[in-house]
C-alpha atoms as a PDB file:
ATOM      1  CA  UNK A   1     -66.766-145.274  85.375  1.00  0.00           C
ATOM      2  CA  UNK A   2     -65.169-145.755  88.724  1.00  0.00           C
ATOM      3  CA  UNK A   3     -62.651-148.275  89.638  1.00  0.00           C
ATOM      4  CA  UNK A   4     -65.466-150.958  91.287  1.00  0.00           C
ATOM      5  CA  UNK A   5     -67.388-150.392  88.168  1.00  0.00           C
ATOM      6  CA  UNK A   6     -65.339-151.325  85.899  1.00  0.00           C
ATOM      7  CA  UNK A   7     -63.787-154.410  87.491  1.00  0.00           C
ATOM      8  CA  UNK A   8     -67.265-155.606  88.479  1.00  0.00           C
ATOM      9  CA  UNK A   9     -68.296-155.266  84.812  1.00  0.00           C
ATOM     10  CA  UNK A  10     -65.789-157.712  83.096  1.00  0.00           C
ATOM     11  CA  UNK A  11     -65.653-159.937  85.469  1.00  0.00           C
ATOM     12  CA  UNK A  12     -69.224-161.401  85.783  1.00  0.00           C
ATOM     13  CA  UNK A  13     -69.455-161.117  81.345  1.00  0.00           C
ATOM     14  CA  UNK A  14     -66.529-163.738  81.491  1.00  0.00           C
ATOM     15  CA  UNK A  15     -68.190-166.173  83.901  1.00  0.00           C
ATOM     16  CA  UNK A  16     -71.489-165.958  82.420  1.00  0.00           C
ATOM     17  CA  UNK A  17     -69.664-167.192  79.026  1.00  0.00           C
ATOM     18  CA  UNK A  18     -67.045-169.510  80.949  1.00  0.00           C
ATOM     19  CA  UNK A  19     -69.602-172.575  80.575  1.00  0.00           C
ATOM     20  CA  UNK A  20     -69.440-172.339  76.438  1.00  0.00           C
ATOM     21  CA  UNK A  21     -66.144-171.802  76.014  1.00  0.00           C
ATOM     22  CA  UNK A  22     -64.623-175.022  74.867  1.00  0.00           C
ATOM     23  CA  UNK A  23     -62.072-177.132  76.567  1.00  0.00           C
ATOM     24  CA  UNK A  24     -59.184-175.512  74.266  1.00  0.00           C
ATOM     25  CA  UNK A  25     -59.611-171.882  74.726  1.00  0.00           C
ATOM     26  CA  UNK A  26     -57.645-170.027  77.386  1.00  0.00           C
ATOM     27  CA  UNK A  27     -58.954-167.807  80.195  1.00  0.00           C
ATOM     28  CA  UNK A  28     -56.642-164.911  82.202  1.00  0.00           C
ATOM     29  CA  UNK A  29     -56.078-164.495  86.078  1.00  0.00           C
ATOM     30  CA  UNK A  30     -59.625-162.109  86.620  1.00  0.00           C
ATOM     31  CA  UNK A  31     -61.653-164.996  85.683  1.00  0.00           C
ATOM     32  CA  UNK A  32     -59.152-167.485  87.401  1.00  0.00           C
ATOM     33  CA  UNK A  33     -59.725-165.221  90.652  1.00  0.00           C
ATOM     34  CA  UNK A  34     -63.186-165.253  90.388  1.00  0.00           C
ATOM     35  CA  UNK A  35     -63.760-168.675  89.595  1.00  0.00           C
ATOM     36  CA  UNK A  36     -62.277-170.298  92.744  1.00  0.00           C
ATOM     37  CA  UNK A  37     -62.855-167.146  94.501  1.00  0.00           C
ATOM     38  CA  UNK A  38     -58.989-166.312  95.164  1.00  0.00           C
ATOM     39  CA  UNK A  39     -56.518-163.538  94.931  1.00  0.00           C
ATOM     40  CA  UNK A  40     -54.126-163.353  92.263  1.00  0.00           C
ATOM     41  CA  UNK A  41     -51.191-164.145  95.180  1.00  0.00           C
ATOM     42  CA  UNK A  42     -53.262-167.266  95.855  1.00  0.00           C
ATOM     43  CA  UNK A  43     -53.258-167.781  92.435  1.00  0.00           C
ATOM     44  CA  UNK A  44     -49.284-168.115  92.368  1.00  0.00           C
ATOM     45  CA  UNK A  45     -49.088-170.131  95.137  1.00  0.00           C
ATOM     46  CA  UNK A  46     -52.062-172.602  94.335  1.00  0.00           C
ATOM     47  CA  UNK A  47     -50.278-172.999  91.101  1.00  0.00           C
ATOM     48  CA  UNK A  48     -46.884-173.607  92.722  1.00  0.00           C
ATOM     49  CA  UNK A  49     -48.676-176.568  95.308  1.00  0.00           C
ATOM     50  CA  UNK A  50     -49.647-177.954  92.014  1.00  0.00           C
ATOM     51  CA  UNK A  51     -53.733-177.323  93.042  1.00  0.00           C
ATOM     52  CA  UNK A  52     -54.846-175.083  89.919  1.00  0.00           C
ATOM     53  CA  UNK A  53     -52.855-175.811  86.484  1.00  0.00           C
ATOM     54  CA  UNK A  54     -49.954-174.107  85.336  1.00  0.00           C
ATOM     55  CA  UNK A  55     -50.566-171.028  82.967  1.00  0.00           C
ATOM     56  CA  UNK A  56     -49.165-171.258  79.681  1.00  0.00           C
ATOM     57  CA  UNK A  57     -47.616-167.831  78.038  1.00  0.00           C
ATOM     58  CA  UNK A  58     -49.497-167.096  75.154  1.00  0.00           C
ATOM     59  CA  UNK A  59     -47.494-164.069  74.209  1.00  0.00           C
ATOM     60  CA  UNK A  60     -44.753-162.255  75.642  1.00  0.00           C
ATOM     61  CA  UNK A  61     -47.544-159.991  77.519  1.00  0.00           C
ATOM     62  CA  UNK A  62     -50.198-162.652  77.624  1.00  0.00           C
ATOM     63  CA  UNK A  63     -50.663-165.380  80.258  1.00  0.00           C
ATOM     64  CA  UNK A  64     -53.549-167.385  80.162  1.00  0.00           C
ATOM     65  CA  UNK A  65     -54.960-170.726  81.844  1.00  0.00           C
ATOM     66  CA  UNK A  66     -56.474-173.620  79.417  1.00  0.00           C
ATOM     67  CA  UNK A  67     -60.201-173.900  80.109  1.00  0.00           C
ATOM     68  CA  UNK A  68     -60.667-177.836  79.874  1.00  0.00           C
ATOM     69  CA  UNK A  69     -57.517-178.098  82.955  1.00  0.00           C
ATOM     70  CA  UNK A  70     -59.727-175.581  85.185  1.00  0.00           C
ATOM     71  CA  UNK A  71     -62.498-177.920  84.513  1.00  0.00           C
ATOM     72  CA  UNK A  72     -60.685-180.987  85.639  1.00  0.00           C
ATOM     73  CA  UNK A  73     -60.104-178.939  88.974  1.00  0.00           C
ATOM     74  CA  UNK A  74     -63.448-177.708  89.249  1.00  0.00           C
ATOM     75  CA  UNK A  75     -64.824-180.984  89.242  1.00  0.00           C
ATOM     76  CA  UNK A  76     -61.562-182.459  91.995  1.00  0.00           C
ATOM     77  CA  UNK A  77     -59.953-184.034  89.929  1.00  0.00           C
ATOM     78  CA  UNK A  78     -56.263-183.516  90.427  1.00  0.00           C
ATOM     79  CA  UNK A  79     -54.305-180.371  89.256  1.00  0.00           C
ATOM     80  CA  UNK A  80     -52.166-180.189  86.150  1.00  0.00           C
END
């Protein structure tokens, strides 16, 4: 499977699911990205201007964004 494949595969799955996932569970910076349509540098800084929420470390390796806040900024309502 070539790199486009592969990124265009797990991408879209995540998406498609993001509207069940509940308010508490977590989402990582692909799905971030795709959701407001943004790099992962755009990422960093929108999170530094305080306009997407501020990832919380799961696990030493693991950072991850809390579903219900990306909601709240989906629907413009204020960051964080």
């Amino acid at each position: 499977m070539n790199r486009r494949t592969a990124s265009s595969a797990t991408v879209p799955d995540a998406l498609r699911n993001f509207q069940a996932l509940p308010d508490a569970a977590f989402v990582r910076l692909p799905v971030v990205c795709a959701l407001f349509g943004i790099s992962p540098a755009t990422t960093g800084r929108w999170v530094k201007k305080s306009l997407l929420p501020t990832p919380r470390r799961l696990s030493e390796a693991i950072t991850a964004w809390n579903v219900g806040e990306l909601r709240k900024v989906l629907r413009g309502e204020a960051g964080q």
